[in-house]
N, C-alpha and C. Protein backbone atom coordinates (compact mmCIF):
# COMPACT_ATOMS: atom_id res chain seq x y z
N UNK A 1 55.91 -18.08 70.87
CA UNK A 1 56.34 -16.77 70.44
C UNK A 1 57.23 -16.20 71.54
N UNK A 2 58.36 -15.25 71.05
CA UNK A 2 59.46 -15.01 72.05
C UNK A 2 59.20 -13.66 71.95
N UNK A 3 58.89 -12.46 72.86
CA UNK A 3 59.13 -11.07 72.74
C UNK A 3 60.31 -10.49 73.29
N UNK A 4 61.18 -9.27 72.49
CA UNK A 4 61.91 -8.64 73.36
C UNK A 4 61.09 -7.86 73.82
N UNK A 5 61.35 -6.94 75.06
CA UNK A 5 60.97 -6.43 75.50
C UNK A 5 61.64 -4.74 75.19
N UNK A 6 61.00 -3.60 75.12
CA UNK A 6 61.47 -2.61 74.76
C UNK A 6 62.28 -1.73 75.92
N UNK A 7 62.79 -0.76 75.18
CA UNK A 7 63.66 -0.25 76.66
C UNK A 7 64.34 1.59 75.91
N UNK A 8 64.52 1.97 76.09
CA UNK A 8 64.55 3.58 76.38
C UNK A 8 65.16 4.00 74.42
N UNK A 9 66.28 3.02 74.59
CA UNK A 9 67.00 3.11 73.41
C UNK A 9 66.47 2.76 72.01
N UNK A 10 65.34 1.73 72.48
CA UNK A 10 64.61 1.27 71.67
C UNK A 10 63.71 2.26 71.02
N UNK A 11 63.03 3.15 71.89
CA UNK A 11 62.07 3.98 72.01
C UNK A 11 63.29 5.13 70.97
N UNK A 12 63.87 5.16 71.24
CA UNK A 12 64.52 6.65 70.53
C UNK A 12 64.99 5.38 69.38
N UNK A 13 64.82 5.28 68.62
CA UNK A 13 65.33 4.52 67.76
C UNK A 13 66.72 4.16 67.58
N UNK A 14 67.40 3.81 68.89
CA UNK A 14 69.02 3.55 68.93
C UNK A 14 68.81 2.34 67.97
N UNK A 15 70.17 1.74 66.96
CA UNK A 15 70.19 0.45 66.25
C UNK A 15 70.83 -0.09 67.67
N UNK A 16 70.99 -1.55 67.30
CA UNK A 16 71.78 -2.34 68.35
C UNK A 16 73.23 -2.03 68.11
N UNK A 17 74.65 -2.73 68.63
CA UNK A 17 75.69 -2.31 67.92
C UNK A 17 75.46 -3.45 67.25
N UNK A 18 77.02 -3.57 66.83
CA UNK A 18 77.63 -4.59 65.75
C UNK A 18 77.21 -5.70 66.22
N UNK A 19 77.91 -5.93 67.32
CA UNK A 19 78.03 -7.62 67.83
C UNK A 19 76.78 -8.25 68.45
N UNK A 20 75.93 -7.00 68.79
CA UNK A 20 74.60 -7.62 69.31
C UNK A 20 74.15 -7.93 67.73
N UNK A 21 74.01 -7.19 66.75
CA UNK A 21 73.65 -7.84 65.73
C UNK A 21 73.92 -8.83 64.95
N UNK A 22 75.08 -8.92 65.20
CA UNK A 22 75.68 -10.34 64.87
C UNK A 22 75.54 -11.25 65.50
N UNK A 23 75.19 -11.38 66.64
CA UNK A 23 74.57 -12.34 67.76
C UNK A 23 73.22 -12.55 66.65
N UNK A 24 72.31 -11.85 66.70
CA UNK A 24 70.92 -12.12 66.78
C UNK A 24 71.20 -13.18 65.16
N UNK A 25 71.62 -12.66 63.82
CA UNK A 25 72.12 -13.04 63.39
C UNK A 25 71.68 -14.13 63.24
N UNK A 26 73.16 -14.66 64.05
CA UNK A 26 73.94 -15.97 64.21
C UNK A 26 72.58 -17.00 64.64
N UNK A 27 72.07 -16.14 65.96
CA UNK A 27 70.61 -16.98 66.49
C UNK A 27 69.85 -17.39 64.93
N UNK A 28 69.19 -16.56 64.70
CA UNK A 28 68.14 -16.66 63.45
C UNK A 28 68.76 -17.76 62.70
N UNK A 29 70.02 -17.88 61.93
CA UNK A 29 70.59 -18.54 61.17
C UNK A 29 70.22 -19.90 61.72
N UNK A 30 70.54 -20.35 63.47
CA UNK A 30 70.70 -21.53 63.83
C UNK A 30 68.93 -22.07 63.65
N UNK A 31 67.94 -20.88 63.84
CA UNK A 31 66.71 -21.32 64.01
C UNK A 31 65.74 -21.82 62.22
N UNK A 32 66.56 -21.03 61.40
CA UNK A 32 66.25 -21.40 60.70
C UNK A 32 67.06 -22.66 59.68
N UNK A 33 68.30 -22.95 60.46
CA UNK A 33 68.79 -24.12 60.00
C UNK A 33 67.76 -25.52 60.50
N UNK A 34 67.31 -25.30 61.80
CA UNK A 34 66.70 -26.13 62.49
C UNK A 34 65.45 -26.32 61.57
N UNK A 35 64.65 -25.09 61.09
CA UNK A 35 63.51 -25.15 60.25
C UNK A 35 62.23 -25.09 61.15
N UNK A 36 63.12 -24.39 62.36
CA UNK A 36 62.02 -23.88 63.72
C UNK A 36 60.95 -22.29 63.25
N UNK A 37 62.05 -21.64 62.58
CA UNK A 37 61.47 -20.41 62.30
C UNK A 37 60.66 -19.62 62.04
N UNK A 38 59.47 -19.15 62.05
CA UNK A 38 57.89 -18.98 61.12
C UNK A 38 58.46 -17.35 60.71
N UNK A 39 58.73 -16.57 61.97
CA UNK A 39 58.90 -14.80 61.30
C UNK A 39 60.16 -14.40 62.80
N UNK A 40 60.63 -13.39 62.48
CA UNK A 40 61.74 -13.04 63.47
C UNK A 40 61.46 -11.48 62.70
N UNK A 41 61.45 -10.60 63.47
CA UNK A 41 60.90 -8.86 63.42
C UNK A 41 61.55 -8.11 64.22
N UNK A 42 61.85 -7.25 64.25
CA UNK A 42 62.49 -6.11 65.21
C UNK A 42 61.24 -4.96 64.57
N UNK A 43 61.00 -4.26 66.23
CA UNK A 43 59.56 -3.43 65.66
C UNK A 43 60.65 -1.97 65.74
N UNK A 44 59.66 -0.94 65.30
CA UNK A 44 60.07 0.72 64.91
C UNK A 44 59.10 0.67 66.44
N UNK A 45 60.11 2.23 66.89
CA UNK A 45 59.53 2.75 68.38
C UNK A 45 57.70 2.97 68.00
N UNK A 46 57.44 3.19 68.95
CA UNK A 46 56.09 3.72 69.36
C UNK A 46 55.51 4.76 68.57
N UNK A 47 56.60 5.95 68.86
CA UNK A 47 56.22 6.84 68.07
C UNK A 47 55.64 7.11 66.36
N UNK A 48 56.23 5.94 66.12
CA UNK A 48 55.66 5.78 64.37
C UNK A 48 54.60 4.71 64.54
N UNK A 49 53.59 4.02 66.10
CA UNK A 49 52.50 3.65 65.46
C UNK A 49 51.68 4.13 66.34
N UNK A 50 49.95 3.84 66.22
CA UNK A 50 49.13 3.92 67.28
C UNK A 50 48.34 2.74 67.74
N UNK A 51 47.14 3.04 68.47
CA UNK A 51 46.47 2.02 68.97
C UNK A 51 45.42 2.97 68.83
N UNK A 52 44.78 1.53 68.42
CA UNK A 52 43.04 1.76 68.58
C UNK A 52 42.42 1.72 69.85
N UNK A 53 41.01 2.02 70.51
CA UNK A 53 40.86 1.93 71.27
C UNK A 53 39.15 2.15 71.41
N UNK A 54 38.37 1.00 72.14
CA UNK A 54 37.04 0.79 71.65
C UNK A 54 36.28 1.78 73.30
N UNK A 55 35.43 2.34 72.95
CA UNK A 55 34.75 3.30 74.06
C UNK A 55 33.52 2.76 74.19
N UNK A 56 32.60 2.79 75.16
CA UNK A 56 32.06 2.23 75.83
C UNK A 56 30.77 2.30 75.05
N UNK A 57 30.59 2.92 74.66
CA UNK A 57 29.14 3.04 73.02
C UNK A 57 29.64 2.43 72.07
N UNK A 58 31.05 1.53 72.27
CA UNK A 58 31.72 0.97 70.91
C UNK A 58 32.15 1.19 69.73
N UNK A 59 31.89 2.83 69.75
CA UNK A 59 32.71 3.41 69.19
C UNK A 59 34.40 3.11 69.08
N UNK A 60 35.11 3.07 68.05
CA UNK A 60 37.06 3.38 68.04
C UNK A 60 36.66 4.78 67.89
N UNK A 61 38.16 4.96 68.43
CA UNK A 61 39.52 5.81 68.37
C UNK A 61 40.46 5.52 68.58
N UNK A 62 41.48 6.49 67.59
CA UNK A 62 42.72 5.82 67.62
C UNK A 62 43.60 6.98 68.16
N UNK A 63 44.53 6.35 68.90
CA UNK A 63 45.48 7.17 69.71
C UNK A 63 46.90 7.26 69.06
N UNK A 64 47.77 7.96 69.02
CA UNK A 64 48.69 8.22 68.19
C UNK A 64 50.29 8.11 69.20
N UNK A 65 50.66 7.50 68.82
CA UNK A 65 52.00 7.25 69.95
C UNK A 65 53.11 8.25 70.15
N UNK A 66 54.31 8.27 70.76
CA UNK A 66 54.71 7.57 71.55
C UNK A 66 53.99 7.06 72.35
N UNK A 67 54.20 5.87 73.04
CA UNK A 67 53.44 5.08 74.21
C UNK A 67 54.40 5.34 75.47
N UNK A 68 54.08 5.43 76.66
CA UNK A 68 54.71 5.39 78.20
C UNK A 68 54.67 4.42 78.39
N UNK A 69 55.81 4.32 79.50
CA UNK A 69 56.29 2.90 79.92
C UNK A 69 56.98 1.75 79.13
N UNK A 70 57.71 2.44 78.37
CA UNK A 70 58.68 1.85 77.13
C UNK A 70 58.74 0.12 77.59
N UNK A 71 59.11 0.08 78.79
CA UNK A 71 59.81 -1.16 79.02
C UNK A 71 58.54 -2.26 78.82
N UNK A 72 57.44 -1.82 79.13
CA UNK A 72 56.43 -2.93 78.53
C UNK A 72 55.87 -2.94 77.34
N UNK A 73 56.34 -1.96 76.26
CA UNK A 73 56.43 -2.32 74.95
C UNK A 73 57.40 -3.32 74.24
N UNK A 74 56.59 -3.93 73.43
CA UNK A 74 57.08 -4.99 72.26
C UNK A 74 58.52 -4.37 71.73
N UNK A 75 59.20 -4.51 71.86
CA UNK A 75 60.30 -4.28 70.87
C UNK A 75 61.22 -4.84 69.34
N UNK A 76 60.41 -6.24 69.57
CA UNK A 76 60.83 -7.74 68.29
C UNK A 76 60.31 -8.55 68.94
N UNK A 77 60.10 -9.76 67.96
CA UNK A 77 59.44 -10.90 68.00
C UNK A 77 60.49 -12.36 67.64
N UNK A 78 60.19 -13.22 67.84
CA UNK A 78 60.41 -14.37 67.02
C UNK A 78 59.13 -15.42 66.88
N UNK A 79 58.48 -16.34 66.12
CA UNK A 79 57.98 -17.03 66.24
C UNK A 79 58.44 -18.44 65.55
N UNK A 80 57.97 -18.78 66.36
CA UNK A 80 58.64 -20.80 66.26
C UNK A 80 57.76 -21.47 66.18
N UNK A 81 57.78 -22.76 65.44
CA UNK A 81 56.96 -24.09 65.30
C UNK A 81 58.21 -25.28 66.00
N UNK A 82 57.99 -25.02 66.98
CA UNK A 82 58.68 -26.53 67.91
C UNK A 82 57.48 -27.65 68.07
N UNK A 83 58.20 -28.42 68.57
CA UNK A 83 57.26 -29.96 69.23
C UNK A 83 57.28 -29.82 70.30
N UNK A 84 57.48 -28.98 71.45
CA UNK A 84 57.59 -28.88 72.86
C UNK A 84 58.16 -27.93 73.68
N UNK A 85 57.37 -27.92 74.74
CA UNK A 85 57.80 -26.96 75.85
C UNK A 85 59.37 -26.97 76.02
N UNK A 86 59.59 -28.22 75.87
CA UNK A 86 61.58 -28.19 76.56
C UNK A 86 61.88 -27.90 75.57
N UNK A 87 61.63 -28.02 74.05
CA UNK A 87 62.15 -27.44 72.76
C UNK A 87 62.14 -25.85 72.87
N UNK A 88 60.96 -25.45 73.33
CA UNK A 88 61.01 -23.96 73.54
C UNK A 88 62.07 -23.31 74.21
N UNK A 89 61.62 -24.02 75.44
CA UNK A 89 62.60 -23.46 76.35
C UNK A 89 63.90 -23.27 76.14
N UNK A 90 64.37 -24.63 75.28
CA UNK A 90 65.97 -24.91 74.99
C UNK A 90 66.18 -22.94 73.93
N UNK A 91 65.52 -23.32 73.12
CA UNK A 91 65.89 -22.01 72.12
C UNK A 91 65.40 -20.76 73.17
N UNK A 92 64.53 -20.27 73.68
CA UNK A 92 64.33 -19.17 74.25
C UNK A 92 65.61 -18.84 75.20
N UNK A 93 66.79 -20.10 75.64
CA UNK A 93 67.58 -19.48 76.83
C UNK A 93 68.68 -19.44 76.02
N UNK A 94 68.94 -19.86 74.30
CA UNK A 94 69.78 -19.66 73.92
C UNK A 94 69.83 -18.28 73.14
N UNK A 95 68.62 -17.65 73.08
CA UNK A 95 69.23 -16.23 72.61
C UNK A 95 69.27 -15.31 73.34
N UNK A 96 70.17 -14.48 72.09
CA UNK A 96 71.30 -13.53 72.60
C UNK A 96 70.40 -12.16 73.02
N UNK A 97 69.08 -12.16 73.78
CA UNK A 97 68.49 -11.12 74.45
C UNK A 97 67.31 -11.79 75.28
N UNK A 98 67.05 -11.10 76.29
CA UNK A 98 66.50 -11.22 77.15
C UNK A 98 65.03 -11.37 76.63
N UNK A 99 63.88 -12.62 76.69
CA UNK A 99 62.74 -12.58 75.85
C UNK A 99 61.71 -12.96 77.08
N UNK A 100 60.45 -13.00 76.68
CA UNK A 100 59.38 -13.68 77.49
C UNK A 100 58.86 -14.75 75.99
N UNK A 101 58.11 -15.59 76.80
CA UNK A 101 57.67 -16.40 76.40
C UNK A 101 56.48 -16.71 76.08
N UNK A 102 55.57 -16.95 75.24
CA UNK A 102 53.99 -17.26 75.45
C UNK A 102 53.71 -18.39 74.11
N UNK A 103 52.88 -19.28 74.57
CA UNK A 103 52.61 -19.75 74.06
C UNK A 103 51.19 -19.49 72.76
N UNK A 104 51.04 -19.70 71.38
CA UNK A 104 50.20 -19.50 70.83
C UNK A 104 49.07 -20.35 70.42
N UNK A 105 48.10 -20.01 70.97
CA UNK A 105 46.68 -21.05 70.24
C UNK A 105 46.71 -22.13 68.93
N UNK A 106 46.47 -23.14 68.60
CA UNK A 106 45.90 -23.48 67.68
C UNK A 106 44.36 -23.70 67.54
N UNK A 107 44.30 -24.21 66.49
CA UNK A 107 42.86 -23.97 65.81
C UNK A 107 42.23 -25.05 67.00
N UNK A 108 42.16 -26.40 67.13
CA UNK A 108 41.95 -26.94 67.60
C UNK A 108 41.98 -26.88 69.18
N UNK A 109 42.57 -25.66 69.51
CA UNK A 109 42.33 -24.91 70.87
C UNK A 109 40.74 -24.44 71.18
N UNK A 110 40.21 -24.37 69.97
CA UNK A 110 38.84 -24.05 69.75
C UNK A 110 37.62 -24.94 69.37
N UNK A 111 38.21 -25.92 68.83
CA UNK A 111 37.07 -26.64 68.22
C UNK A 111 36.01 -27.44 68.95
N UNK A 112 36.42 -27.39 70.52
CA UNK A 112 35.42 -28.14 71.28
C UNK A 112 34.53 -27.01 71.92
N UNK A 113 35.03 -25.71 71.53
CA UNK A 113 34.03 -24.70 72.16
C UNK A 113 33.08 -23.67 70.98
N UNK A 114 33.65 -24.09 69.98
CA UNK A 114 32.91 -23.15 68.48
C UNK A 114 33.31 -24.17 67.49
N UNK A 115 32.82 -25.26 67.11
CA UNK A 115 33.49 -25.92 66.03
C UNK A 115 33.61 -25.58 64.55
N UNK A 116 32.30 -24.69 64.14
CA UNK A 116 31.75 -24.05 62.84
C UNK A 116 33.30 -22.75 62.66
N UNK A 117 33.73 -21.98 63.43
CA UNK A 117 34.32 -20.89 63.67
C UNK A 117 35.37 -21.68 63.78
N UNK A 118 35.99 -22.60 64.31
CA UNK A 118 37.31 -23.23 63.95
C UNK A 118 37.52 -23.96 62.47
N UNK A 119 36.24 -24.65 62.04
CA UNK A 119 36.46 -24.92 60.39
C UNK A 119 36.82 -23.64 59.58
N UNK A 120 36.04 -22.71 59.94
CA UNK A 120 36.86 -21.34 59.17
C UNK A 120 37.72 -21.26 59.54
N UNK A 121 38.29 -21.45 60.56
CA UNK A 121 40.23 -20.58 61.09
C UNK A 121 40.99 -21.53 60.29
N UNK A 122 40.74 -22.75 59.79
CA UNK A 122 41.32 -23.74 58.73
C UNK A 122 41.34 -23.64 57.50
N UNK A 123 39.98 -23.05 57.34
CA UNK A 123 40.17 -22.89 55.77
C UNK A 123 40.46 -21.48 55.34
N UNK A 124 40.64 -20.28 56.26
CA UNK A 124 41.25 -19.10 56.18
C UNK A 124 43.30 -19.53 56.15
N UNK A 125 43.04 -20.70 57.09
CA UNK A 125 45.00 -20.82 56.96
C UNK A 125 45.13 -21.47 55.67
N UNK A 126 44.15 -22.20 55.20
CA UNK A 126 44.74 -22.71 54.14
C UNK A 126 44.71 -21.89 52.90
N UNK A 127 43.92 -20.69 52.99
CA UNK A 127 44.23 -19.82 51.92
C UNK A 127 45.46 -19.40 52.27
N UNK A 128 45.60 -18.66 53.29
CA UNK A 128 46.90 -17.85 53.65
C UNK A 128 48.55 -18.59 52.78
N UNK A 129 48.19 -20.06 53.21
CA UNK A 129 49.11 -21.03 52.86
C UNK A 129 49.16 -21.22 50.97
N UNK A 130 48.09 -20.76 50.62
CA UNK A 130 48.11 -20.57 49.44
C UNK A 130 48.56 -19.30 48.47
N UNK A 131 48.26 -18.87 49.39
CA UNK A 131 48.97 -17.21 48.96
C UNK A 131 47.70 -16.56 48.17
C-alpha cells in the first residue's frame, strides 16, 4: 500500500492542478494496464471525518475533525498486488507524488499463530470476492 501524505492544501480542500492530475492519471492507467491495481483513492480533508476513540473503561467516543498536524494525515492511497519488494519499489518511485510505503498482511501471516481465525479471514474474502 502507497500513502500520500497530506499537507495544508489538502486540508482546505485545494484540487490538485491540471497536470498533477494528469500525471496521477497517466500513473493509474500504467498500474492498471499492468493489472497491479486493487483501489487508488484520494481522501476528503479531515474536517468531513472523525475518529473513534476507546477510553480506558472501554467505552468509544467519537471525536469530530479537523485533525492537527495535517502533514501526518492520509491524504490518498493506492493499493497493489505485486510479486515483490523490487516490484514495489519499482512502481512506488515511479509516481508522480511523494508516497510511503507499507507493506500489507496476508491471511497466512496468521495462520501459525490463530489458525481457526485465519480460516475465517478466508472464507470472509471469499465472500467479499463473491459479492
Amino acid at each position: 500500500m502507497m500513502f500520500v501524505k497530506g499537507d495544508a492544501p489538502d486540508e482546505a480542500a485545494a484540487m490538485p492542478d491540471a497536470g498533477t492530475l494528469e500525471a496521477m492519471t497517466d500513473y493509474n492507467e500504467q498500474l492498471v494496464d499492468a493489472g497491479v491495481l486493487i483501489a487508488a483513492e484520494g481522501l476528503r480533508p479531515s474536517s468531513r471525518g472523525w475518529r473513534t476513540e476507546l477510553g480506558p473503561d472501554g467505552a468509544r467516543t467519537v471525536v469530530d475533525g479537523p485533525f492537527a498536524a495535517s502533514e501526518e494525515l492520509v491524504a490518498g492511497f493506492w493499493l497493489l498486488q505485486v510479486e515483490s519488494r523490487e516490484e514495489m519499489r519499482d512502481w512506488s518511485t515511479r509516481c508522480p507524488a511523494p508516497v510511503e510505503v507499507r507493506e500489507v498482511f496476508e491471511i497466512d501471516d496468521f495462520a501459525a499463530y490463530a489458525p481457526e481465525q485465519a480460516e475465517r479471514e478466508r472464507r470472509l474474502a471469499e465472500r467479499m470476492r463473491r459479492g
